[in-house]
PDB file of N, CA and C in Angstrom:
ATOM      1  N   UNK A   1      17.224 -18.953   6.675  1.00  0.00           N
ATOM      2  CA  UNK A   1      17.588 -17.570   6.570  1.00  0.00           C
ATOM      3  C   UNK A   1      16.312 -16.729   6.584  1.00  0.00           C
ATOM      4  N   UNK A   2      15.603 -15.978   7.797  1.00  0.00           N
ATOM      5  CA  UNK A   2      14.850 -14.929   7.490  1.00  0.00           C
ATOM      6  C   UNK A   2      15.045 -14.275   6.500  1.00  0.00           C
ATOM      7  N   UNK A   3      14.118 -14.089   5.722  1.00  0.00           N
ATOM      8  CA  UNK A   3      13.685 -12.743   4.648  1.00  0.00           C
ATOM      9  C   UNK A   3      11.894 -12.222   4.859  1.00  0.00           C
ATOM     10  N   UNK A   4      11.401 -11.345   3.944  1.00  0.00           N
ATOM     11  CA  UNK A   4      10.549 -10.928   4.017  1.00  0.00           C
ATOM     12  C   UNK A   4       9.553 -11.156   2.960  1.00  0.00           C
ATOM     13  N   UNK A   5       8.632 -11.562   3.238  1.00  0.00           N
ATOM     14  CA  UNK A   5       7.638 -11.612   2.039  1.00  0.00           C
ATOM     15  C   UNK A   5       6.208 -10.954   2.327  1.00  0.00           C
ATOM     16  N   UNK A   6       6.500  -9.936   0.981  1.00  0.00           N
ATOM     17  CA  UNK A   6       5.661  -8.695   1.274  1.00  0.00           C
ATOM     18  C   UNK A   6       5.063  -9.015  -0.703  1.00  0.00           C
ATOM     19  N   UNK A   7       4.203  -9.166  -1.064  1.00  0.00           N
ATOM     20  CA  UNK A   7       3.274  -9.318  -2.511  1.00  0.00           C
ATOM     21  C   UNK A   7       3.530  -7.923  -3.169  1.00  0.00           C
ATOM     22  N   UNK A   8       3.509  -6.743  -2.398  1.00  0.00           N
ATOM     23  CA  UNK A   8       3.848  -4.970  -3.455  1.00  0.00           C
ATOM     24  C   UNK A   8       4.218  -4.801  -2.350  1.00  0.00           C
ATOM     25  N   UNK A   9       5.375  -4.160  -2.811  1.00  0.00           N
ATOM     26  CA  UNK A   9       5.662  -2.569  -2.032  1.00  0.00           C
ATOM     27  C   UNK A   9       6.542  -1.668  -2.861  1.00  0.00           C
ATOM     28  N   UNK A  10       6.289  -0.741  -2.380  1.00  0.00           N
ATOM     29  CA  UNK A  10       6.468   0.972  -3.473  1.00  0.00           C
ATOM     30  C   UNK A  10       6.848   1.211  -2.440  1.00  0.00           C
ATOM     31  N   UNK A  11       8.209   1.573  -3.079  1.00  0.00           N
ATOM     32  CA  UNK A  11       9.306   2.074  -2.185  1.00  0.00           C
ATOM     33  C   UNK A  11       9.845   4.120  -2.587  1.00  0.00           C
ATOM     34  N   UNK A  12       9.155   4.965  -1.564  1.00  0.00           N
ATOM     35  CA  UNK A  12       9.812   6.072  -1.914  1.00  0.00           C
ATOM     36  C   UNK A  12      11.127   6.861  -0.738  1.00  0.00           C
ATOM     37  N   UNK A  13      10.906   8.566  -1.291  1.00  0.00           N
ATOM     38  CA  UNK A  13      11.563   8.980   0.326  1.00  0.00           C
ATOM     39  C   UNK A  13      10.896   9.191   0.824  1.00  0.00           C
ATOM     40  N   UNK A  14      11.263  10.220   2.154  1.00  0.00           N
ATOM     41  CA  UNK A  14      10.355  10.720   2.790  1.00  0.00           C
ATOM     42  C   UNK A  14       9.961  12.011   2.192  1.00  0.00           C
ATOM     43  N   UNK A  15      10.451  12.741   1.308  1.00  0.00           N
ATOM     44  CA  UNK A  15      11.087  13.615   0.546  1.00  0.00           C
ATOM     45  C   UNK A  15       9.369  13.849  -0.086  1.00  0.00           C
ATOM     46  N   UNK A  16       9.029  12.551  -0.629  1.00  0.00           N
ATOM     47  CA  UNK A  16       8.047  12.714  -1.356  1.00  0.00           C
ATOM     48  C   UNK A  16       7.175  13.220  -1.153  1.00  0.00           C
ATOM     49  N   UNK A  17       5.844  13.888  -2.061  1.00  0.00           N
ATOM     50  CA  UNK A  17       4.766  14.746  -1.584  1.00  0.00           C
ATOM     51  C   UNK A  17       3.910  13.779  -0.613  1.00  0.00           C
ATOM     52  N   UNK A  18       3.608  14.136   0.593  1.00  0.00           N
ATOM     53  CA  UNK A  18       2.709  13.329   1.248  1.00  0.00           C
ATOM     54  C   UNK A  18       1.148  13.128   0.219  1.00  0.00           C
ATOM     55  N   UNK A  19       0.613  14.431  -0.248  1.00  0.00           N
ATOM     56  CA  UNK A  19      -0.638  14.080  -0.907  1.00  0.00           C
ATOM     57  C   UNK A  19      -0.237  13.393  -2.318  1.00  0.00           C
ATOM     58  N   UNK A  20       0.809  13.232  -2.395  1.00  0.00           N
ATOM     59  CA  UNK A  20       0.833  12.207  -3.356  1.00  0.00           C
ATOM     60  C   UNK A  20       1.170  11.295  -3.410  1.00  0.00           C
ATOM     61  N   UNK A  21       1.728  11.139  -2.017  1.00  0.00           N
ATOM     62  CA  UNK A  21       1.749   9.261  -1.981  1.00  0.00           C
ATOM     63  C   UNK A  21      -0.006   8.786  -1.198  1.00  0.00           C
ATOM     64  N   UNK A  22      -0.682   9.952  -1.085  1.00  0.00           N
ATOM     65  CA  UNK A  22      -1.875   9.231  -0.189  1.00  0.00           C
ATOM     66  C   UNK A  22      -2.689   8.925  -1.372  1.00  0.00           C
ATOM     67  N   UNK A  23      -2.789   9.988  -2.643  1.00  0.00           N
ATOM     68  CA  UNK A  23      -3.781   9.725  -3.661  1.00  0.00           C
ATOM     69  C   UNK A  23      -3.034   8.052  -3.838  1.00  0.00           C
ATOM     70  N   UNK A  24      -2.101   8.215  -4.345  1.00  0.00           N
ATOM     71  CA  UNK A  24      -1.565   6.645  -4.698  1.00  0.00           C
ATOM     72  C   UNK A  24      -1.845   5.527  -4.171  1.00  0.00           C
ATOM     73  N   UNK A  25      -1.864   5.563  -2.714  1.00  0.00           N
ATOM     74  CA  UNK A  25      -2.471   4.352  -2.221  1.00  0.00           C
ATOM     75  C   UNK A  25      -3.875   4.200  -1.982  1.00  0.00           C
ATOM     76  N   UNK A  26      -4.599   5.491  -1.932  1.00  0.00           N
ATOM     77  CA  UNK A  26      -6.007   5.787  -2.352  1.00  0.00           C
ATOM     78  C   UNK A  26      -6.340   4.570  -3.641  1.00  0.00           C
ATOM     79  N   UNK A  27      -5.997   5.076  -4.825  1.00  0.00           N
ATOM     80  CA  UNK A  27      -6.140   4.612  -6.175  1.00  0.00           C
ATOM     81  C   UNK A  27      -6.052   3.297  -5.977  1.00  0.00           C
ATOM     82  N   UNK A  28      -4.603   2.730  -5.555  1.00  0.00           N
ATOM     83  CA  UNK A  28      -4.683   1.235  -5.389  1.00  0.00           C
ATOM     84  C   UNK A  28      -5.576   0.097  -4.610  1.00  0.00           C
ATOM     85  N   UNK A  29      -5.768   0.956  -3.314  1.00  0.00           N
ATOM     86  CA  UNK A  29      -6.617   0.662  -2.409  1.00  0.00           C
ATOM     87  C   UNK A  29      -7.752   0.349  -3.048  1.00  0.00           C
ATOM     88  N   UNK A  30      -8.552   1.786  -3.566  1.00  0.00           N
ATOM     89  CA  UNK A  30      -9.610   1.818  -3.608  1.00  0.00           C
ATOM     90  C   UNK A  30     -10.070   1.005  -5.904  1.00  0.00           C
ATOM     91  N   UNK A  31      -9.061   0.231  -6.459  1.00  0.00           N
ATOM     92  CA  UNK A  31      -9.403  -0.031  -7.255  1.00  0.00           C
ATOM     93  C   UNK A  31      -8.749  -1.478  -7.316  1.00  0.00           C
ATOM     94  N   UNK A  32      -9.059  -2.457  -6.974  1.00  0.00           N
ATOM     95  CA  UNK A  32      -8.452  -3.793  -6.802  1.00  0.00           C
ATOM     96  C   UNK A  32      -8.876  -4.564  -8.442  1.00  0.00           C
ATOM     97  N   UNK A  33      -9.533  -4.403  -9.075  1.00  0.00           N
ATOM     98  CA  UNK A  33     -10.082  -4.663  -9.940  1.00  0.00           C
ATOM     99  C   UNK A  33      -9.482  -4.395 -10.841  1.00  0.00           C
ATOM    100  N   UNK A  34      -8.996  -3.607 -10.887  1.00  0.00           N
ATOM    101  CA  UNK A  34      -7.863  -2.950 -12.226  1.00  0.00           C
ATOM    102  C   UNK A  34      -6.922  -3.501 -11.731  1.00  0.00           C
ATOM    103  N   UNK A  35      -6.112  -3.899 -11.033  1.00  0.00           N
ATOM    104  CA  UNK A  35      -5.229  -4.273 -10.981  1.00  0.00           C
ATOM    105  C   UNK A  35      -4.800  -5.726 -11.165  1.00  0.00           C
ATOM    106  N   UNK A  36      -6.204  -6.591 -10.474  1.00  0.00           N
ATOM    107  CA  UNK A  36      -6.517  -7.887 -10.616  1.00  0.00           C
ATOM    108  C   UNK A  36      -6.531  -8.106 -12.241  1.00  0.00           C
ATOM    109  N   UNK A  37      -7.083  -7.180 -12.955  1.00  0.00           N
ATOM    110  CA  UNK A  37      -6.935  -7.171 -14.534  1.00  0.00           C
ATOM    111  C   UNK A  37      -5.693  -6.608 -15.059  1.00  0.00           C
ATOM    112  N   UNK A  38      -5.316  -6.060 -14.397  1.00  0.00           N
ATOM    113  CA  UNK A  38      -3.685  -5.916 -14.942  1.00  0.00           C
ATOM    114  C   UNK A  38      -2.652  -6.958 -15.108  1.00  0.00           C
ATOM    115  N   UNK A  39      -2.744  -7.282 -13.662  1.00  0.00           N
ATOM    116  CA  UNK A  39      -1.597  -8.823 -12.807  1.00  0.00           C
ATOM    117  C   UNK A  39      -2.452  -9.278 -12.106  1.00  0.00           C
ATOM    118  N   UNK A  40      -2.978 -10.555 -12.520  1.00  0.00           N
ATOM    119  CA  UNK A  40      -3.612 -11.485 -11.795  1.00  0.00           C
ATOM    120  C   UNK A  40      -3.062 -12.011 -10.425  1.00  0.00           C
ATOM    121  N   UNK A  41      -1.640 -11.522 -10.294  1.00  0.00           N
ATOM    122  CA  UNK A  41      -1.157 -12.329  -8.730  1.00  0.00           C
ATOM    123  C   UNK A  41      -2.139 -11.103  -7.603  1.00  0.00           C
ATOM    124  N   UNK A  42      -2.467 -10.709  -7.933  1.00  0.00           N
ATOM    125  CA  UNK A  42      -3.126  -9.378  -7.350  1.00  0.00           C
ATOM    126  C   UNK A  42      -4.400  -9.968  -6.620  1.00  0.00           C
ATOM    127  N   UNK A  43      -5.042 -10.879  -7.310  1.00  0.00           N
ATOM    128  CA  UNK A  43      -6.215 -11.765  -7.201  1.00  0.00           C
ATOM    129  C   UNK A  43      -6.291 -12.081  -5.516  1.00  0.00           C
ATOM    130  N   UNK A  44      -5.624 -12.263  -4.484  1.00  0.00           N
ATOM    131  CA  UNK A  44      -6.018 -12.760  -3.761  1.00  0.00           C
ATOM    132  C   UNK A  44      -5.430 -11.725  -2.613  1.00  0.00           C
ATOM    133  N   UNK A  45      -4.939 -10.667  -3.325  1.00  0.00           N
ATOM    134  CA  UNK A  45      -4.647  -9.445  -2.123  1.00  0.00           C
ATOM    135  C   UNK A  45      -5.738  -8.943  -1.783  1.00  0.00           C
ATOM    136  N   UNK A  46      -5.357  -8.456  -0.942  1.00  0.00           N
ATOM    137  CA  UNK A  46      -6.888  -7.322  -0.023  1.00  0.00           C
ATOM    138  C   UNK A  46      -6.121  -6.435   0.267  1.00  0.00           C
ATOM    139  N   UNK A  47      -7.021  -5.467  -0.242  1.00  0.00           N
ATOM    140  CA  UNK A  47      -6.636  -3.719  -0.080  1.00  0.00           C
ATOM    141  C   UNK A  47      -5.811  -3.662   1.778  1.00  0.00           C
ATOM    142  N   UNK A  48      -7.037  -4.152   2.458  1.00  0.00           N
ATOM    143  CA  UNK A  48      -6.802  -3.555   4.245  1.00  0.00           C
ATOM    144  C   UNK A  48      -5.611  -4.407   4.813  1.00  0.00           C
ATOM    145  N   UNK A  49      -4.975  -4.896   3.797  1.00  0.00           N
ATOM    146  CA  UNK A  49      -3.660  -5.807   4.104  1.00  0.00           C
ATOM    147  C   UNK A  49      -2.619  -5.088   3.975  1.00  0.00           C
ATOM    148  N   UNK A  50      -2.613  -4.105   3.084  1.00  0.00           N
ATOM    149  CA  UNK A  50      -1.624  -2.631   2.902  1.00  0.00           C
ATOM    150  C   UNK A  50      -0.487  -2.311   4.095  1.00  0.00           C
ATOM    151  N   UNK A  51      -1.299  -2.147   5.328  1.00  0.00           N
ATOM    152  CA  UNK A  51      -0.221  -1.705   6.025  1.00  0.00           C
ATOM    153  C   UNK A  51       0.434  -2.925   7.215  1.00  0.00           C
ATOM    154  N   UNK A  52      -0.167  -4.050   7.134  1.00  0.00           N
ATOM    155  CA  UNK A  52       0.429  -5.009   8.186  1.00  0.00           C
ATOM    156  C   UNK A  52       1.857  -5.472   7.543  1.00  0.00           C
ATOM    157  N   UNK A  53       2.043  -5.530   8.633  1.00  0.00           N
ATOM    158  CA  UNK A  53       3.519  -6.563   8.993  1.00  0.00           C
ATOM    159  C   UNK A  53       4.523  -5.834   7.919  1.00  0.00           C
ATOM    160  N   UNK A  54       4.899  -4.614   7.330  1.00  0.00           N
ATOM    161  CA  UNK A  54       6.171  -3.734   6.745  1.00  0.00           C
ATOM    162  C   UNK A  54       6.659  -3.759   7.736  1.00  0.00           C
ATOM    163  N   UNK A  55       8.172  -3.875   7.076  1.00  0.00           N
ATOM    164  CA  UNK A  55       9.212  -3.924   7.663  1.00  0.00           C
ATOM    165  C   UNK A  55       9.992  -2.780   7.626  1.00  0.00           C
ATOM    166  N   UNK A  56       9.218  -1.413   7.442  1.00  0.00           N
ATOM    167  CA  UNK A  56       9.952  -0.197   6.523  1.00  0.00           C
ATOM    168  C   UNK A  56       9.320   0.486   7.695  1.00  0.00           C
ATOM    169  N   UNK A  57       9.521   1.892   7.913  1.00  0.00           N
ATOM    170  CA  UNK A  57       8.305   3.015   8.379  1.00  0.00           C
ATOM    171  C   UNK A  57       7.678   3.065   7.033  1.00  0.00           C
ATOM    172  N   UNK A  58       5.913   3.713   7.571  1.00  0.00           N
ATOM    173  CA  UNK A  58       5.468   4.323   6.643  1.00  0.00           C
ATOM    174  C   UNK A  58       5.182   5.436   6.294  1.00  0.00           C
ATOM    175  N   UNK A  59       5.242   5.934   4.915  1.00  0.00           N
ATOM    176  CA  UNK A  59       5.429   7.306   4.253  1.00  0.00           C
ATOM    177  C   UNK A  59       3.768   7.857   5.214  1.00  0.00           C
ATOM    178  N   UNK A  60       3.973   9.144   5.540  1.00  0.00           N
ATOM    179  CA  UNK A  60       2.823   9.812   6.006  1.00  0.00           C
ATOM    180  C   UNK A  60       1.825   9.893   5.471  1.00  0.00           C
ATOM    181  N   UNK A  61       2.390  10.242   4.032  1.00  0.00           N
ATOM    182  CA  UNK A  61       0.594  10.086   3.002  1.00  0.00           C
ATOM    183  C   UNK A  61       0.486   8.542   3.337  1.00  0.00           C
ATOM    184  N   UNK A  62       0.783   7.563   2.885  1.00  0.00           N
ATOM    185  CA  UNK A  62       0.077   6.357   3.467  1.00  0.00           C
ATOM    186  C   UNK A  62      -0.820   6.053   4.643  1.00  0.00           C
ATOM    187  N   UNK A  63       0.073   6.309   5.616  1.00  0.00           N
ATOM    188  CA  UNK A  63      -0.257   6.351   6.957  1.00  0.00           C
ATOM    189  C   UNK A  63      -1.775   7.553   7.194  1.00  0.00           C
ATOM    190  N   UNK A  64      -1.426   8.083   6.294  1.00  0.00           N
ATOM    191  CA  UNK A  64      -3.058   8.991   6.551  1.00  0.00           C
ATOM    192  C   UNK A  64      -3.874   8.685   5.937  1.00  0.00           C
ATOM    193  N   UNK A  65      -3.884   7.685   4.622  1.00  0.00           N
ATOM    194  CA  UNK A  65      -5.090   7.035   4.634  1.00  0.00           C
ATOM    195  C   UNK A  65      -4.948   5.720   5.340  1.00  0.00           C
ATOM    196  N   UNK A  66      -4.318   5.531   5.806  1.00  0.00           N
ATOM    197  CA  UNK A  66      -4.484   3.735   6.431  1.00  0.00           C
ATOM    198  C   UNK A  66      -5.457   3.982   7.885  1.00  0.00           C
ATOM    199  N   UNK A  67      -4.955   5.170   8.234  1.00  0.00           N
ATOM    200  CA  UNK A  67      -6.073   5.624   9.414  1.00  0.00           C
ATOM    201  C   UNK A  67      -7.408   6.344   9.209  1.00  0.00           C
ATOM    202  N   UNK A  68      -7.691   6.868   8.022  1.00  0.00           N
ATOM    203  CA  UNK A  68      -8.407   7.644   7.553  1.00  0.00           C
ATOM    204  C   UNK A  68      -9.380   6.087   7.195  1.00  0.00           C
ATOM    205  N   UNK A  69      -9.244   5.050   6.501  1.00  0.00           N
ATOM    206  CA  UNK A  69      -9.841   3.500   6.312  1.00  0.00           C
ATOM    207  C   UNK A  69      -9.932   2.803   8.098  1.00  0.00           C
ATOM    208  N   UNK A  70      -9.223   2.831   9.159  1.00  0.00           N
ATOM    209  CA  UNK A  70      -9.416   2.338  10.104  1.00  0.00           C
ATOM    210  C   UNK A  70      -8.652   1.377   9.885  1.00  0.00           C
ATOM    211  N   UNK A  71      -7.777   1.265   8.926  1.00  0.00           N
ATOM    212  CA  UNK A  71      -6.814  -0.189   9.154  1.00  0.00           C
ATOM    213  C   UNK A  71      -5.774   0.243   9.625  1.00  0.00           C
ATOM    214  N   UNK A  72      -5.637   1.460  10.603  1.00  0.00           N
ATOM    215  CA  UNK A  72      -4.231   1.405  11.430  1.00  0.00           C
ATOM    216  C   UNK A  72      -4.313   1.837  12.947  1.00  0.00           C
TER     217      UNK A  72
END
């Protein structure tokens, strides 16, 4: 049976503030360390892995930093 295996995803609308879903993935992106100390399953993610292989569209604030980093 296909399914999907995706480690995070934050699921909003489109509804949502774009600059505030970009700070958000900013923050996460840009602080792996805190998070690795939060939840250790975190340990072997990489930030520039963010936008491959979703199975969703992505929210615009995302999408503007994923290009704004060069990972899109």
């Amino acid at each position: 049976m296909p399914t999907i295996n995706l480690s995070t995803v934050i699921l909003t609308t489109s509804e949502m503030d774009d600059e505030m879903v970009y700070r958000m993935v900013k923050e996460m992106a840009e602080n792996k360390a805190k998070l690795v100390a939060a939840y250790g399953g975190f340990a072997n993610w990489e930030p520039e892995d963010m936008p491959v292989g979703l199975p969703i569209e992505i929210h615009p604030g995302a999408l503007k930093y994923y290009q704004e980093r060069g990972w899109m």
